[in-house]
N, C-alpha and C. Protein backbone atom coordinates (compact mmCIF):
# COMPACT_ATOMS: atom_id res chain seq x y z
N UNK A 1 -10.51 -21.42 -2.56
CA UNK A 1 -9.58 -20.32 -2.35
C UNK A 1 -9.92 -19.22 -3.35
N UNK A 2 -10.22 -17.96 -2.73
CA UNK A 2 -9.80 -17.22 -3.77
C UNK A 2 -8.90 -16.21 -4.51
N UNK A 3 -8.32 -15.87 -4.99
CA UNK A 3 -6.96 -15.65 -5.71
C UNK A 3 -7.27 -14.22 -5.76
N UNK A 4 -6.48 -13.19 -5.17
CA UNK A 4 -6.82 -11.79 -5.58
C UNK A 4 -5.48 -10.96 -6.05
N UNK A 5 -5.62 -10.21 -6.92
CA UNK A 5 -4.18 -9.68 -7.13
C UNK A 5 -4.57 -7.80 -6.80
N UNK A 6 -3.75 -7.28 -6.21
CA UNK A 6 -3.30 -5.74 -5.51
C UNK A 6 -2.18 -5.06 -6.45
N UNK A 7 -2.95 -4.04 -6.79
CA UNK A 7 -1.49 -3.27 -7.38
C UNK A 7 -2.25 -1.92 -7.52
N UNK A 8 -1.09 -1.14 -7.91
CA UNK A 8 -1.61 0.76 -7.89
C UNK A 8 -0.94 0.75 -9.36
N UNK A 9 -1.60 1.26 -10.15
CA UNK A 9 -1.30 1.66 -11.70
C UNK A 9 -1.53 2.21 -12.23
N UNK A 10 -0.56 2.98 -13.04
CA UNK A 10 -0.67 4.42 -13.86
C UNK A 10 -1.75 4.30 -14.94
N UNK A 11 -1.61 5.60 -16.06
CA UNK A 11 -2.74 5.44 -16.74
C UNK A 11 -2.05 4.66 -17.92
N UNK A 12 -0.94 4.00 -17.76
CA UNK A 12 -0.42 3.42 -18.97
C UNK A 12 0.08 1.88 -18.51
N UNK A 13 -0.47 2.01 -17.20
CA UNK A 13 -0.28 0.47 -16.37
C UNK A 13 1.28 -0.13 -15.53
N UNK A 14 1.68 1.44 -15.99
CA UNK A 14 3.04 1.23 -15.10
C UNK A 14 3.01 1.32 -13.52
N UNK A 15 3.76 -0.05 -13.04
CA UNK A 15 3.65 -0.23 -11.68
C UNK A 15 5.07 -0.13 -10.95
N UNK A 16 6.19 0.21 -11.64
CA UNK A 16 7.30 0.19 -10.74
C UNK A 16 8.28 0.91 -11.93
N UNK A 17 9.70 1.31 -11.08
CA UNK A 17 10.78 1.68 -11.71
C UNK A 17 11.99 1.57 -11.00
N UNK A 18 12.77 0.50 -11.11
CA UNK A 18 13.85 0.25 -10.24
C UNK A 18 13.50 -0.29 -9.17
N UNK A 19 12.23 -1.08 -9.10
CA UNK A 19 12.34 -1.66 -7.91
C UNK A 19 11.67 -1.57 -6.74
N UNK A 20 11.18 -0.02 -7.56
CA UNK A 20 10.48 0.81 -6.46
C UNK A 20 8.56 1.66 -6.59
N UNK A 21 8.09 1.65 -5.89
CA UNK A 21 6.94 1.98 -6.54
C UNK A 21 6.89 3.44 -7.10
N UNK A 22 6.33 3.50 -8.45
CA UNK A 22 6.26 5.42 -8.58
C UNK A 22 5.44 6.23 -7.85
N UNK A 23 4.66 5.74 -6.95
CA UNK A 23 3.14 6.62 -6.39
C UNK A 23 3.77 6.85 -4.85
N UNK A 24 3.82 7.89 -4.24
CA UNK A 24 3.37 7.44 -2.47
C UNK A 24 1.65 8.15 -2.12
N UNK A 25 0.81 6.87 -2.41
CA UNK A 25 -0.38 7.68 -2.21
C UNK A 25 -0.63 6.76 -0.50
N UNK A 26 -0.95 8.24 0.48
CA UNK A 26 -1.22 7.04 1.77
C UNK A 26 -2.67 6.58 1.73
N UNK A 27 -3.70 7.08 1.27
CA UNK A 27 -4.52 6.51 0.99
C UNK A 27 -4.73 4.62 0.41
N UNK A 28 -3.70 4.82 -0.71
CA UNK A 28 -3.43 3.28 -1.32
C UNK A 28 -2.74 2.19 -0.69
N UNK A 29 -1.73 2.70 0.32
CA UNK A 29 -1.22 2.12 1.71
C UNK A 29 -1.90 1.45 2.30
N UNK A 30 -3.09 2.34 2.75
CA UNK A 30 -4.23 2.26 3.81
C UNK A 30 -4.69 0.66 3.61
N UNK A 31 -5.80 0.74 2.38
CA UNK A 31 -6.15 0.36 1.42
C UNK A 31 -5.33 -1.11 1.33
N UNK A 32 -4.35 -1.08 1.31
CA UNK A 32 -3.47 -2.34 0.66
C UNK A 32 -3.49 -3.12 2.19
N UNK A 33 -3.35 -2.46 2.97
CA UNK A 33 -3.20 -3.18 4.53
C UNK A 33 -4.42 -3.40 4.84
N UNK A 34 -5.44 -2.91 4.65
CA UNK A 34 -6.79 -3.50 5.38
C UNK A 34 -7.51 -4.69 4.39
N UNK A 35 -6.95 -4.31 3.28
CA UNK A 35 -7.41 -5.56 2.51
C UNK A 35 -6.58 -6.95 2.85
N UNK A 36 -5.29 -6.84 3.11
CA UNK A 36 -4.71 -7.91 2.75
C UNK A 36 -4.36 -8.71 4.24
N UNK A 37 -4.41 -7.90 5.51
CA UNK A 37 -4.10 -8.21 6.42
C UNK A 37 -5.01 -9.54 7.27
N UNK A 38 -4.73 -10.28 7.76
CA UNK A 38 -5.16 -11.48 7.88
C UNK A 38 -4.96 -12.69 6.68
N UNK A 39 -4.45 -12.20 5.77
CA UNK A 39 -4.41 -13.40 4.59
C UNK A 39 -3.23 -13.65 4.19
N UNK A 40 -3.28 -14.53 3.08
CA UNK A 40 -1.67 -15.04 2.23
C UNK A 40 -1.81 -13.61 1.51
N UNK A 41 -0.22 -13.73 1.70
CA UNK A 41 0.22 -12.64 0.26
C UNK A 41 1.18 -13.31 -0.45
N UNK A 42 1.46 -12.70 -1.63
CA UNK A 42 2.11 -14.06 -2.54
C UNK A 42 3.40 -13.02 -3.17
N UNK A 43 4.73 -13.46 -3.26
CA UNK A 43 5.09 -12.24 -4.14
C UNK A 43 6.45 -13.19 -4.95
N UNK A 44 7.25 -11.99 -5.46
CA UNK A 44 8.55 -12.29 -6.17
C UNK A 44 9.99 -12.00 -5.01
N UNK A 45 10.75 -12.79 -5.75
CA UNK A 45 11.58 -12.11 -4.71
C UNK A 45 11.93 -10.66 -4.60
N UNK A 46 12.17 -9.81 -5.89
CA UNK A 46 12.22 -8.51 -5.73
C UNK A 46 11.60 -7.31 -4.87
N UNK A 47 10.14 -8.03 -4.92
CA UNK A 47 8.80 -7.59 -4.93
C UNK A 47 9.59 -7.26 -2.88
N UNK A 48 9.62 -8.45 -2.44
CA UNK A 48 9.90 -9.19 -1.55
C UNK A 48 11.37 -8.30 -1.00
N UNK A 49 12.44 -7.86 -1.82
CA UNK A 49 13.48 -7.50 -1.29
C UNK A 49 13.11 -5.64 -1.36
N UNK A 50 12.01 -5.30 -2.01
CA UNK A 50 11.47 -3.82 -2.30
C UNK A 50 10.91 -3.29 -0.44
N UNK A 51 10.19 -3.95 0.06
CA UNK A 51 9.98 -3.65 1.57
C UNK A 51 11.15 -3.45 2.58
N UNK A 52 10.72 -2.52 3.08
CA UNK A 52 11.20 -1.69 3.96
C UNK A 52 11.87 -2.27 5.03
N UNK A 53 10.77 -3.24 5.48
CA UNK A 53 11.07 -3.65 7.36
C UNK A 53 11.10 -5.27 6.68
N UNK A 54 11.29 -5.66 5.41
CA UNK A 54 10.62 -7.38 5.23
C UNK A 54 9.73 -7.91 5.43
N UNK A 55 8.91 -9.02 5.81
CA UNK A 55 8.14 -9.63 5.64
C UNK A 55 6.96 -8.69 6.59
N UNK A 56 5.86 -8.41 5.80
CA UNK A 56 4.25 -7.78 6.49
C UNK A 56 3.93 -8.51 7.44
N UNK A 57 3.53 -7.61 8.56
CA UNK A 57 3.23 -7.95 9.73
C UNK A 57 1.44 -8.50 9.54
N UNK A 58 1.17 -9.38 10.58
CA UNK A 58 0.01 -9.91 10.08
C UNK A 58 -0.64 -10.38 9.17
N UNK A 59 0.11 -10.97 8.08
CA UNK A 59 -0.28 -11.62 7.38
C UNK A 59 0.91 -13.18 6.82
N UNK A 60 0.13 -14.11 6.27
CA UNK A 60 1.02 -15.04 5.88
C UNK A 60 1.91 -14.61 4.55
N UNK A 61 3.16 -14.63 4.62
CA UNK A 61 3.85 -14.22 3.88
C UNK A 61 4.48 -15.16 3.00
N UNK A 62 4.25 -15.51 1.47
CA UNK A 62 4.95 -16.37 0.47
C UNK A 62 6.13 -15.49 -0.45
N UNK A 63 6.82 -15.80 -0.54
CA UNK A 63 8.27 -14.99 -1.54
C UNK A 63 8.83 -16.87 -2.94
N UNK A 64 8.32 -16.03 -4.14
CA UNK A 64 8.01 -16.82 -5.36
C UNK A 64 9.60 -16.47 -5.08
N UNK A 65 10.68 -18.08 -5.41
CA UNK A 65 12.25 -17.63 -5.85
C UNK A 65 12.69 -19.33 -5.98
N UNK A 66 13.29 -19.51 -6.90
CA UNK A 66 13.62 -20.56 -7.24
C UNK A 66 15.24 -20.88 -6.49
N UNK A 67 15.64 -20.01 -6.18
CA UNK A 67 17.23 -20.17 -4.86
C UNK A 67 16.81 -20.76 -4.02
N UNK A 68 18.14 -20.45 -3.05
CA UNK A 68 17.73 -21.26 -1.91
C UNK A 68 17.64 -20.57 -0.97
N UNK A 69 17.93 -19.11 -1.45
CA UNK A 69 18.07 -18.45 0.16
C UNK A 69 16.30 -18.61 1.17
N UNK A 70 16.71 -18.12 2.08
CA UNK A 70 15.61 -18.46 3.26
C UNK A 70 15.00 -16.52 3.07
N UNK A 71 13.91 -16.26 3.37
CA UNK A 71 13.58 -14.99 3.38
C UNK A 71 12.87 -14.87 4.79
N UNK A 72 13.30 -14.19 5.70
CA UNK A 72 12.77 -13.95 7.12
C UNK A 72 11.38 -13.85 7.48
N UNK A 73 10.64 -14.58 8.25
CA UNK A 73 9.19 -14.69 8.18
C UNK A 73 8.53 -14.73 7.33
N UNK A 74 9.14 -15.77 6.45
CA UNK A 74 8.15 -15.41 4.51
C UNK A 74 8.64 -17.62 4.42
N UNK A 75 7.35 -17.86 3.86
CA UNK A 75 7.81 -19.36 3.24
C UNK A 75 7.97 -18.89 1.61
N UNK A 76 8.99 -20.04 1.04
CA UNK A 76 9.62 -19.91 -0.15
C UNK A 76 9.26 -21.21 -0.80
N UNK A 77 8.38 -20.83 -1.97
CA UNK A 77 8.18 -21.76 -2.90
C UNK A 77 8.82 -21.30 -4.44
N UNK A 78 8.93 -22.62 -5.15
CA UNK A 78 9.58 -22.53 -6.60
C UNK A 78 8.60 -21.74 -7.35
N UNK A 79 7.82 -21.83 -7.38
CA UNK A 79 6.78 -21.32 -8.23
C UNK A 79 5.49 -21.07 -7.87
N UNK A 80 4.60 -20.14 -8.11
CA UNK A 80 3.22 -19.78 -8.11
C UNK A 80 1.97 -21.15 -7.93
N UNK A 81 2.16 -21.91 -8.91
CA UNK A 81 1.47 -23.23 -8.72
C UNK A 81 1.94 -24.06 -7.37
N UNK A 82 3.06 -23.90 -6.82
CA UNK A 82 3.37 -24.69 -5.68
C UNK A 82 3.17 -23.90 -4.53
N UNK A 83 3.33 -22.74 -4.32
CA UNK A 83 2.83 -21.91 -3.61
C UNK A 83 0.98 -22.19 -3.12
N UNK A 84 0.44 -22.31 -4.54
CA UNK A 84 -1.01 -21.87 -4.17
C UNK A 84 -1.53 -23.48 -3.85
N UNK A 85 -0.75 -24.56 -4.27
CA UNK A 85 -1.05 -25.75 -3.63
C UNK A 85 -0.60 -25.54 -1.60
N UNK A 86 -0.20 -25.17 -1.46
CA UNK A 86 -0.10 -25.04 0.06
C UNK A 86 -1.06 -23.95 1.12
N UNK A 87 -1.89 -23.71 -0.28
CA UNK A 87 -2.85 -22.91 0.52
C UNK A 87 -4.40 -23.86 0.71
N UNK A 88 -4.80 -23.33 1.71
CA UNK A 88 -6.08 -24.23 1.54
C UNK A 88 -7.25 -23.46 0.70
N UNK A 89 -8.55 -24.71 0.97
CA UNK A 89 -9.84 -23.83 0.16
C UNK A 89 -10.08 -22.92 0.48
N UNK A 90 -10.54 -22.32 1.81
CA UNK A 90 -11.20 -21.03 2.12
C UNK A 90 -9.76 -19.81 2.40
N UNK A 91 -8.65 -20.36 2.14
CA UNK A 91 -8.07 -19.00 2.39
C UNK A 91 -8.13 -18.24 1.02
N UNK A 92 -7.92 -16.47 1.41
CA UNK A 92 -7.95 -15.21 1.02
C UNK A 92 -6.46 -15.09 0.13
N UNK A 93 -6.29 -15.29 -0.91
CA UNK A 93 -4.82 -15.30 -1.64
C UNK A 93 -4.60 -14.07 -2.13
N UNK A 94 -3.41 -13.08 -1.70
CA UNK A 94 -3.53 -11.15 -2.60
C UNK A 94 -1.91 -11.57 -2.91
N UNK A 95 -2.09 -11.36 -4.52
CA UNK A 95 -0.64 -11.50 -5.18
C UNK A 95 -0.28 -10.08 -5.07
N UNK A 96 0.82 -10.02 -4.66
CA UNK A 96 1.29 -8.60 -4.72
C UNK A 96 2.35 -8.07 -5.36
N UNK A 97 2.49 -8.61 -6.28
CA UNK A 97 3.92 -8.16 -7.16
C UNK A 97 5.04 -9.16 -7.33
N UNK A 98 5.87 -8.94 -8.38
CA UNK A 98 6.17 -8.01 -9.32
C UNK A 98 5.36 -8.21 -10.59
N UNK A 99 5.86 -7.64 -11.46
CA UNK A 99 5.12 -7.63 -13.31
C UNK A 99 5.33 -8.97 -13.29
N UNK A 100 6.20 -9.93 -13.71
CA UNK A 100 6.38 -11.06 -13.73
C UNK A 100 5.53 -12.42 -13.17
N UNK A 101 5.10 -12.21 -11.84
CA UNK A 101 4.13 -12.33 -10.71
C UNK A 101 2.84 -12.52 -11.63
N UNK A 102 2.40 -11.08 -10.96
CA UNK A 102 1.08 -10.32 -11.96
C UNK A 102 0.78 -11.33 -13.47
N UNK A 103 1.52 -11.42 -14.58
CA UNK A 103 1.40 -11.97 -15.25
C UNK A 103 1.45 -13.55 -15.32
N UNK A 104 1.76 -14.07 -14.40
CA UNK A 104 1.24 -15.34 -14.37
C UNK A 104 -0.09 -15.21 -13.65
N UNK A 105 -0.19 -14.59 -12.37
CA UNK A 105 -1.65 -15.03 -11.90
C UNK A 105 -3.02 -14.23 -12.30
N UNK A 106 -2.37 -13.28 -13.23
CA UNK A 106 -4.42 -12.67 -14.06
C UNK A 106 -4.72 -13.62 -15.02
N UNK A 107 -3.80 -14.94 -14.88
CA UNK A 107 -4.54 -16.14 -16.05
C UNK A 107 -5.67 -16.77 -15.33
N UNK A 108 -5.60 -16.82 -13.51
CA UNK A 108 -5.96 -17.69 -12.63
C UNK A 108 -7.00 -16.97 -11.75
N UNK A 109 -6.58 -15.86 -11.65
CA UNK A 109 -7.33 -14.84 -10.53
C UNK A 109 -8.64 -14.84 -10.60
N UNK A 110 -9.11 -14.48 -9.75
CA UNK A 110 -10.89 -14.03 -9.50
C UNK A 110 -11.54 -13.08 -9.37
N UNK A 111 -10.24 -11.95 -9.16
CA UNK A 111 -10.29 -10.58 -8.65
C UNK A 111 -8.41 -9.66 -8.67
N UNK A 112 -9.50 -8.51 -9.12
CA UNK A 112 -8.29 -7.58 -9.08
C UNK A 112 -8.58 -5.93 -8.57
N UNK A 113 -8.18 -5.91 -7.31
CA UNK A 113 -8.23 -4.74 -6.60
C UNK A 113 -7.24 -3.26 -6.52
N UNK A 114 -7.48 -2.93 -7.90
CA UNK A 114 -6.40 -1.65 -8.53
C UNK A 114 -6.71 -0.35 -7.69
N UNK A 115 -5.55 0.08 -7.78
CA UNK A 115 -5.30 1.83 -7.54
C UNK A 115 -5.05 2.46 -8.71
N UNK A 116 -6.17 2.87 -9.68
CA UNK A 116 -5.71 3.17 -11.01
C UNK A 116 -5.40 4.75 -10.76
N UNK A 117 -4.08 5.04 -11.28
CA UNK A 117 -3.61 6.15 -10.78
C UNK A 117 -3.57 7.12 -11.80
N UNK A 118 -3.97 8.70 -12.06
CA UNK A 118 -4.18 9.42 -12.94
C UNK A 118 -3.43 10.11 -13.68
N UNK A 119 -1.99 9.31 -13.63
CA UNK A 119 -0.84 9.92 -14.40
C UNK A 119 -0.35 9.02 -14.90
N UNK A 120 1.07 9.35 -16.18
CA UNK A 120 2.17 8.55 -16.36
C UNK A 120 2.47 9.01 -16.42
N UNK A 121 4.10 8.12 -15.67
CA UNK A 121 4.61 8.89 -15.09
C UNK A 121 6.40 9.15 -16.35
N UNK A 122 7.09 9.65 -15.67
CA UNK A 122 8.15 9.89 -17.22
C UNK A 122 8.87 8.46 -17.43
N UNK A 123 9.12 7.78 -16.43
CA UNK A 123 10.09 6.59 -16.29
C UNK A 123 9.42 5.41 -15.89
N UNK A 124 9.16 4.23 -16.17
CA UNK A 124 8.91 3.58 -15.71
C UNK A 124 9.77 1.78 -16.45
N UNK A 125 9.97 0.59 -15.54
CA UNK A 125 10.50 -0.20 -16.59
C UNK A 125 9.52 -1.94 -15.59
N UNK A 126 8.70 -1.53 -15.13
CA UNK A 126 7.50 -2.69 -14.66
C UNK A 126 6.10 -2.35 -14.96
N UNK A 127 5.36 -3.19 -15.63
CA UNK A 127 4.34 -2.84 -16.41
C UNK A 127 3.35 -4.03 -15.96
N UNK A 128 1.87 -3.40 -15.33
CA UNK A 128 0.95 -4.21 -14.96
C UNK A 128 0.37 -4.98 -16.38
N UNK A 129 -0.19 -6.34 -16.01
CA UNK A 129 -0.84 -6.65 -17.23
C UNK A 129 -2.09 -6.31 -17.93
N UNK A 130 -2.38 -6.47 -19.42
CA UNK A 130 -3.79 -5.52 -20.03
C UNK A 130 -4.60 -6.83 -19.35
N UNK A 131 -5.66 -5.99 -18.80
CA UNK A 131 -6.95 -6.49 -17.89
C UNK A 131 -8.41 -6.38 -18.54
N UNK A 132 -8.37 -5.79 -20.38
CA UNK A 132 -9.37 -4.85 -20.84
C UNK A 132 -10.74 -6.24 -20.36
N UNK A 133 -10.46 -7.44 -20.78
CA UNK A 133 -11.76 -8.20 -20.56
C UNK A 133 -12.19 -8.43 -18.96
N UNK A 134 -11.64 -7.51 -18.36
CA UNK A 134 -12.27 -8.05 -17.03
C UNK A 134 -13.62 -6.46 -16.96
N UNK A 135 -14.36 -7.21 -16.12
CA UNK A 135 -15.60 -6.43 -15.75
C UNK A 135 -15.65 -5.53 -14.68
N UNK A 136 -15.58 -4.07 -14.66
CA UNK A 136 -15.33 -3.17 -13.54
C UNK A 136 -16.65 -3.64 -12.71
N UNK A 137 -16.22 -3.78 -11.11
CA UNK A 137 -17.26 -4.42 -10.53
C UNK A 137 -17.95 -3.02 -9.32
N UNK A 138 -16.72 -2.66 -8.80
CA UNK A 138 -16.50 -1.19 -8.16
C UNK A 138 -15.70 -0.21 -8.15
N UNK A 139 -15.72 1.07 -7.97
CA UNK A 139 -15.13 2.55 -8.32
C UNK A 139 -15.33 3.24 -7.15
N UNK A 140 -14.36 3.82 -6.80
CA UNK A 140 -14.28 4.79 -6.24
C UNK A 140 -13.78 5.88 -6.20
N UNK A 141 -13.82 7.40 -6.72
CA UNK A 141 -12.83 8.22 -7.03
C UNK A 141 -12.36 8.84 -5.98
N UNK A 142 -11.35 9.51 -6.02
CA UNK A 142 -10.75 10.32 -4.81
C UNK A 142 -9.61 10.87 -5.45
N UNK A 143 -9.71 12.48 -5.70
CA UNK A 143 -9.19 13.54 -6.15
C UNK A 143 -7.74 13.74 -5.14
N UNK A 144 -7.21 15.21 -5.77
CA UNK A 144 -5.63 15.31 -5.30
C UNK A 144 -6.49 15.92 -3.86
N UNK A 145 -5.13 16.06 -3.06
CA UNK A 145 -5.48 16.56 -1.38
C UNK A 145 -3.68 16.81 -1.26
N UNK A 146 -3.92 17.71 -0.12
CA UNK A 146 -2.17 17.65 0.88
C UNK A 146 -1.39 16.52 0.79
N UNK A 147 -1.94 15.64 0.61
CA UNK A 147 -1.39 13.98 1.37
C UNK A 147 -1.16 13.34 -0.69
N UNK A 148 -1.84 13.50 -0.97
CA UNK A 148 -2.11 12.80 -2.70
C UNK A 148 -1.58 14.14 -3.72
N UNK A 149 -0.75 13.82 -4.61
CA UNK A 149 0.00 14.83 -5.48
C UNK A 149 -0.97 14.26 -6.94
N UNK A 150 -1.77 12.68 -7.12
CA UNK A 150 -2.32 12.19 -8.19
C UNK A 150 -4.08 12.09 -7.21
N UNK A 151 -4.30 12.45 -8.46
CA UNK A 151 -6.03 11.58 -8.17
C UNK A 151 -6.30 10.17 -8.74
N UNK A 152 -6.77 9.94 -8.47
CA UNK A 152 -6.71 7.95 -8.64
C UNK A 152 -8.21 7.37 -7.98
N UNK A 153 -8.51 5.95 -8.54
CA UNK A 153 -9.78 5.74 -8.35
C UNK A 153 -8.78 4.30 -7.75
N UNK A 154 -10.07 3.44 -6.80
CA UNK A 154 -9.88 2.38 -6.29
C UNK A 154 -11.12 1.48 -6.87
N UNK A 155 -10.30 0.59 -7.42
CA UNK A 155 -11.45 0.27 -8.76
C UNK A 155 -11.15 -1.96 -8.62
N UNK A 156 -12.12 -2.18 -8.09
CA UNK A 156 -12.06 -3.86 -8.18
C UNK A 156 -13.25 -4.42 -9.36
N UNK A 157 -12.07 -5.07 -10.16
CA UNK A 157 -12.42 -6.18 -11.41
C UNK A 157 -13.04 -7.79 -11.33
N UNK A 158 -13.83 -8.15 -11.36
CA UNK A 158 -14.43 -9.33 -11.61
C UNK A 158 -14.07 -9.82 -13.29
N UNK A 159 -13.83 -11.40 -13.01
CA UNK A 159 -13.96 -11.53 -14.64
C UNK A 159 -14.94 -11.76 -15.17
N UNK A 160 -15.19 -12.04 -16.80
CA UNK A 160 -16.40 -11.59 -17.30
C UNK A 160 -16.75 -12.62 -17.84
């Protein structure tokens, strides 16, 4: 299996504020759906109660929550380790949030497919984890436009 974690992050690694993401880049949208679609996605419950319509279409959906509630088209495991035991070898694993999340699985991961975004922003209270020992593997830049108010690179980490 391999373990991938998705996130868009400022230049100070902030990934959320209230719950909510600070960026609307549609580019990073794009991006987040063509990567992840066909595979497990793994999340928190927050992460999990932050979507719009609930559980992503086309893909297998996990929601990390130690309750009992049921989450609509999403299986619910206690924890990250029990979660990723129900996955098999060859599946595609993209953790997708929250900070909490994130920081348990860049102990485990294999890959990390960032939207490093070219601001910070004034507020933020979710913070991606420091990644400095991982090895930039690819870059891509892409400046402001109509659609993008930040310029931001799409940048995947190998470890080292």
């Amino acid at each position: 299996m391999r373990i991938n974690i998705i996130a868009a992050v400022a230049s100070n690694r902030a990934i959320g504020n209230d719950n909510r993401l600070l960026y609307w880049l549609p580019n990073d949208l794009r991006r987040f759906k063509s990567l992840t679609i066909g595979h497990t996605i793994i999340m928190g419950r927050r992460t999990f109660e932050s979507l719009p319509k609930g559980a992503l279409p086309h893909r297998r959906n996990i929601v990390l929550s130690r309750g009992k509630t049921d989450f609509a088209g999403c299986e619910r495991y206690a924890s990250l380790e029990e979660a990723l035991s129900h996955c098999q070898d060859e599946e595609e694993v993209f953790v997708i949030g929250g900070a909490s999340i994130y920081r348990q699985a860049i102990k485990i991961a294999d890959r990390l497919c960032l939207t490093e975004i070219h601001d910070t922003p004034p507020t933020a209270d979710a913070f991606f984890p420091p990644y400095d020992e991982w090895r930039e593997e690819t870059r891509e830049c892409h400046g402001t436009d109509e659609r993008h108010a930040y310029s931001y690179d799409f940048v995947d980490y190998v470890r080292n």
